[in-house]
C-alpha atoms as a PDB file:
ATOM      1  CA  UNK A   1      17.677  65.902  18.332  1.00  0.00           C
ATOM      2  CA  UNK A   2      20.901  64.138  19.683  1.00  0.00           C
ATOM      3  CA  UNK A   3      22.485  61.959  16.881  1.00  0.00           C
ATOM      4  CA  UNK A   4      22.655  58.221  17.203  1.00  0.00           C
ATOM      5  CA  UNK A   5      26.458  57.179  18.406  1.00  0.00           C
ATOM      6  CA  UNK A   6      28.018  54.720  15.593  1.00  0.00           C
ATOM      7  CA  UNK A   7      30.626  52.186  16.882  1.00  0.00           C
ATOM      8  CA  UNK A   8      33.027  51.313  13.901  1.00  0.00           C
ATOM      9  CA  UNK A   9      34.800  48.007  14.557  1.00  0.00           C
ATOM     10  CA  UNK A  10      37.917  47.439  12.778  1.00  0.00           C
ATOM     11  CA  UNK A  11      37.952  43.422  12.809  1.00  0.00           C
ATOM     12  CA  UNK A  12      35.402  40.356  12.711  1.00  0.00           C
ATOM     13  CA  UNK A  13      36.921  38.107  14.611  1.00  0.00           C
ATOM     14  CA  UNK A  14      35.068  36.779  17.681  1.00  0.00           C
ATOM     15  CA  UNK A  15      35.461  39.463  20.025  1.00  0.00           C
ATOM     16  CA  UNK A  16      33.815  41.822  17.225  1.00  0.00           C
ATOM     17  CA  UNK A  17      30.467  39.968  17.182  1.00  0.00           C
ATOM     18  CA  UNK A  18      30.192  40.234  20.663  1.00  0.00           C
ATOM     19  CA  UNK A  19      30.934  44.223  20.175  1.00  0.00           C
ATOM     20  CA  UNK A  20      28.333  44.403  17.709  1.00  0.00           C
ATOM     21  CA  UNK A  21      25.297  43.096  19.371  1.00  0.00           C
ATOM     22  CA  UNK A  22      26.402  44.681  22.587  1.00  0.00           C
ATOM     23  CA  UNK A  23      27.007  47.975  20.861  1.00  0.00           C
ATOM     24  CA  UNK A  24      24.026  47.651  19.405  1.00  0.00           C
ATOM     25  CA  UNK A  25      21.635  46.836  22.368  1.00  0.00           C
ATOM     26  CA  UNK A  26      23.490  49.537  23.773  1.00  0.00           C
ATOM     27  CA  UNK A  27      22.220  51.971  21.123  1.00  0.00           C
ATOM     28  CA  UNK A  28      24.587  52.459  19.140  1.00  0.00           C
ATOM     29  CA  UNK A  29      25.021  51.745  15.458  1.00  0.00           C
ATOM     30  CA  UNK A  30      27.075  49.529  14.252  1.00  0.00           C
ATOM     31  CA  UNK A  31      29.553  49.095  11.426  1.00  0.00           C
ATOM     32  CA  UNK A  32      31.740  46.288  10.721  1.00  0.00           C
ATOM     33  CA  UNK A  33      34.952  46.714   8.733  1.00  0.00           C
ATOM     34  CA  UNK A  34      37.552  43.735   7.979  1.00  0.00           C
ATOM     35  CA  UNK A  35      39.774  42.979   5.150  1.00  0.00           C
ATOM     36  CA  UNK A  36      38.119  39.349   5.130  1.00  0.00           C
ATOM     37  CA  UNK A  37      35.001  38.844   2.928  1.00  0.00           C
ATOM     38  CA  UNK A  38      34.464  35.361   4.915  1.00  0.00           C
ATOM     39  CA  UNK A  39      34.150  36.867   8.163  1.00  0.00           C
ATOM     40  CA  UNK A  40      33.014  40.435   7.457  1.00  0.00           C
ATOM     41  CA  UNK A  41      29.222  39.792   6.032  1.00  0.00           C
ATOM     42  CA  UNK A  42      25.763  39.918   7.064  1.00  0.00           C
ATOM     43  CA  UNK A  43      25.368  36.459   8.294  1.00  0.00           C
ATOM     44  CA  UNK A  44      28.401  36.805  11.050  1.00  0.00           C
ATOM     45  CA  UNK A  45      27.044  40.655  12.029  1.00  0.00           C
ATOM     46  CA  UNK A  46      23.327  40.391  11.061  1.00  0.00           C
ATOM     47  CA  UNK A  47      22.746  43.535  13.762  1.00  0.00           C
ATOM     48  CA  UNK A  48      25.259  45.269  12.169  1.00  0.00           C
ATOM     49  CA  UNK A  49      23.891  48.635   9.903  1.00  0.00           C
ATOM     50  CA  UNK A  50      26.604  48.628   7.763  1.00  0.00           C
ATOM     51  CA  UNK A  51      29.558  46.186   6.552  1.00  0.00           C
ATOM     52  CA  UNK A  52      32.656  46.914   4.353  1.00  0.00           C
ATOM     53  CA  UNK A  53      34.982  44.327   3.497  1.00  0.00           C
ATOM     54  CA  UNK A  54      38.305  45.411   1.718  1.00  0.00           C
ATOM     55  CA  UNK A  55      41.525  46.796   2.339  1.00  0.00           C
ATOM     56  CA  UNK A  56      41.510  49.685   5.213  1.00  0.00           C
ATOM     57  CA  UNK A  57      43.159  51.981   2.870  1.00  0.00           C
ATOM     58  CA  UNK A  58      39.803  51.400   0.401  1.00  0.00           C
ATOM     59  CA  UNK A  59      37.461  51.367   3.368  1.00  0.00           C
ATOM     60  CA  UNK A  60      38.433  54.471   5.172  1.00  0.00           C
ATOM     61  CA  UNK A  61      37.413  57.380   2.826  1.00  0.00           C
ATOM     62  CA  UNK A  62      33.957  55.561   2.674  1.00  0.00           C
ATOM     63  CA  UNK A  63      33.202  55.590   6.343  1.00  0.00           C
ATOM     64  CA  UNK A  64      32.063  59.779   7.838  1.00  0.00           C
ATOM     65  CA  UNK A  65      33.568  59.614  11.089  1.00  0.00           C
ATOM     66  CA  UNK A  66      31.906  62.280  13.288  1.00  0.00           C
ATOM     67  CA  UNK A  67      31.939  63.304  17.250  1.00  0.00           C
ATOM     68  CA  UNK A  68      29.379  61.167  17.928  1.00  0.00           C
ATOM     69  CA  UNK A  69      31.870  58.132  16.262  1.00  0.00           C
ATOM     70  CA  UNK A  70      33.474  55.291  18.472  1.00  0.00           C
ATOM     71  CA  UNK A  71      36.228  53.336  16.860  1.00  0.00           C
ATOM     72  CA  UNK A  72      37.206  50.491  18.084  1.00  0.00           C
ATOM     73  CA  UNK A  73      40.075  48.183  16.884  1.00  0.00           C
ATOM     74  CA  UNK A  74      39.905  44.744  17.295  1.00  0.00           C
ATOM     75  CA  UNK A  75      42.377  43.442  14.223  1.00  0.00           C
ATOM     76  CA  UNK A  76      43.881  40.176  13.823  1.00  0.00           C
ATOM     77  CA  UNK A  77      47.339  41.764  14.070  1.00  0.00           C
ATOM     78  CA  UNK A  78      50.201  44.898  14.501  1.00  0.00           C
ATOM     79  CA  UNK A  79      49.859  45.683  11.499  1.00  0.00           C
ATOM     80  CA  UNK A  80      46.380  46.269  11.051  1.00  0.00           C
ATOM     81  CA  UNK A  81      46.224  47.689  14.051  1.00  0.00           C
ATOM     82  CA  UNK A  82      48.676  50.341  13.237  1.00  0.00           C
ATOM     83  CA  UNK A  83      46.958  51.477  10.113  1.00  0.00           C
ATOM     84  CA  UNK A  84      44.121  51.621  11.486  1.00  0.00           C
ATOM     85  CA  UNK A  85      44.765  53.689  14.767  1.00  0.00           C
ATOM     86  CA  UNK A  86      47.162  55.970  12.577  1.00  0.00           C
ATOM     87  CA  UNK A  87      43.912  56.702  10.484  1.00  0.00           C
ATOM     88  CA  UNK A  88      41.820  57.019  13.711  1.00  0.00           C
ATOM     89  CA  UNK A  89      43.627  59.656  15.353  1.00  0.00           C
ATOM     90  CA  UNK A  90      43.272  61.513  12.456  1.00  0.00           C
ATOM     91  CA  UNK A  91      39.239  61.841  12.663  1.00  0.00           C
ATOM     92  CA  UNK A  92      36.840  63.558  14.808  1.00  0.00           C
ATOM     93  CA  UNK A  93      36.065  60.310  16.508  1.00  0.00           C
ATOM     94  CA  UNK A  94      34.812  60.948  19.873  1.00  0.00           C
ATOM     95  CA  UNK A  95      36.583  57.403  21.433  1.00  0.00           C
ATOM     96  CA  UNK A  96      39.315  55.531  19.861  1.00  0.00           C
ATOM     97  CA  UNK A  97      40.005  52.080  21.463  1.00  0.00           C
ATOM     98  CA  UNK A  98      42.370  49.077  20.621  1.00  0.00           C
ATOM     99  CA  UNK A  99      41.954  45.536  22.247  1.00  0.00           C
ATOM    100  CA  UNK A 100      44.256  42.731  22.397  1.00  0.00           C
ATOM    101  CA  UNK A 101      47.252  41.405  24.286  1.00  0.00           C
ATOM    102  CA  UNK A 102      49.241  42.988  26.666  1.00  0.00           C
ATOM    103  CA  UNK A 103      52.417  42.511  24.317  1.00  0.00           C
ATOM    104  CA  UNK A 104      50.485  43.801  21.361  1.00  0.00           C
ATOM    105  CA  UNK A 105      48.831  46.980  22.765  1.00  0.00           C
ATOM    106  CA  UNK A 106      51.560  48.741  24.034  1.00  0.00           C
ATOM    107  CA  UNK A 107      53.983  48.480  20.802  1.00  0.00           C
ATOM    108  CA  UNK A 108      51.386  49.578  18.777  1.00  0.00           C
ATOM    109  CA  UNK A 109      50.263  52.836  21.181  1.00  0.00           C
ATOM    110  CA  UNK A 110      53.857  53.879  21.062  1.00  0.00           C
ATOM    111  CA  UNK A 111      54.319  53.881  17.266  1.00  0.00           C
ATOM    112  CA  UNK A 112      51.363  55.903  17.106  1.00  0.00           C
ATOM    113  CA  UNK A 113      51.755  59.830  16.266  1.00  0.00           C
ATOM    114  CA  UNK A 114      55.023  59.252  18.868  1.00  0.00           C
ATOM    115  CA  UNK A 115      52.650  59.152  22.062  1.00  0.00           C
ATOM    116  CA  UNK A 116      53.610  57.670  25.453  1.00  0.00           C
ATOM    117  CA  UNK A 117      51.867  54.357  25.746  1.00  0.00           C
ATOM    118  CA  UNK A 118      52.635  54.612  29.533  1.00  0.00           C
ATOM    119  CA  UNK A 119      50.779  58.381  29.924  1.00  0.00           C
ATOM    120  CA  UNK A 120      47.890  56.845  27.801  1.00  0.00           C
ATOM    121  CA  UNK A 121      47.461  53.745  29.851  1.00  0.00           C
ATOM    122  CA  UNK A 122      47.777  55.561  33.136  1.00  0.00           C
ATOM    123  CA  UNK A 123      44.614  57.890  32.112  1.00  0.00           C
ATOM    124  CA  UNK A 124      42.619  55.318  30.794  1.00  0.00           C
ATOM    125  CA  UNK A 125      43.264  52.073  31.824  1.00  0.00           C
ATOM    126  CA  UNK A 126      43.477  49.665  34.164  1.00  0.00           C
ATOM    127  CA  UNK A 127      46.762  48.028  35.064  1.00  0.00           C
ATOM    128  CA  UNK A 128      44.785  44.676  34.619  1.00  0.00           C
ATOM    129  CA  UNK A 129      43.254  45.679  31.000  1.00  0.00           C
ATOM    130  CA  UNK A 130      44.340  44.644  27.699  1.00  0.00           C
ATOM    131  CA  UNK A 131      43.459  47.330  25.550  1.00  0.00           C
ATOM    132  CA  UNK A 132      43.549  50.673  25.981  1.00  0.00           C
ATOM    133  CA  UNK A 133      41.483  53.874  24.573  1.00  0.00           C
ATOM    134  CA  UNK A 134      42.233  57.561  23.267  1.00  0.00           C
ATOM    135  CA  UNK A 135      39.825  59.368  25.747  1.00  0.00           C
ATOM    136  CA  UNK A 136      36.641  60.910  24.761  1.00  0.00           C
ATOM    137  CA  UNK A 137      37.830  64.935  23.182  1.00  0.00           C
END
């Protein structure tokens, strides 16, 4: 029996409820993780299987991130980006993938484990796109 693939989504801004439900009709699980208690709940992600609201640091040795795992990072900022893909790269997630601007994304690939933003963007992304992803292992 093949194992359901979870999408974790680091944020709850706007973009993440759209993630959610589409994840979800997708079928995928979902899990919702953001610092925010007002925006990471049941009644913004009511699709969602499972939401964590607290400091990434707190969340991450709660969530089992496994090759069939899909982490997608969808902050409000650099820095929450950066501590989460820094802990992302670290698991057996099958897809890691960051969205935002075009200013933000790149600064935040490079300072990760030292890797060339350009050599993952090339292999992954589009020259139009504004995020860009760790491709599937």
């Amino acid at each position: 029996m093949i194992p359901v693939p979870r999408a974790f989504i680091f944020g709850a801004g706007h973009n993440s409820k759209s993630l959610s439900k589409v994840a979800v009709m997708a079928g995928f699980s979902s899990t919702v993780i953001d610092d925010r208690e007002a925006f990471a709940n049941s009644e913004r992600f009511p699709e969602a299987d499972e939401i964590f609201s607290g400091e990434h640091e707190e969340v991450f040795p709660k969530l089992t991130i496994r090759e069939t795992s899909y982490v997608i990072i969808v902050t409000r900022g650099h820095r929450d980006d950066m501590r989460v893909l820094r802990w992302a790269v670290s698991t057996a997630a099958r897809y890691i993938a960051m969205i935002g601007s075009k200013r933000k994304v790149p600064g935040t690939g490079e300072r990760a484990r030292g890797w060339s933003f350009r050599s993952i963007w090339r292999n992954s992304c589009p020259e139009s796109s504004t995020s860009f992803s760790y491709p599937p292992r």
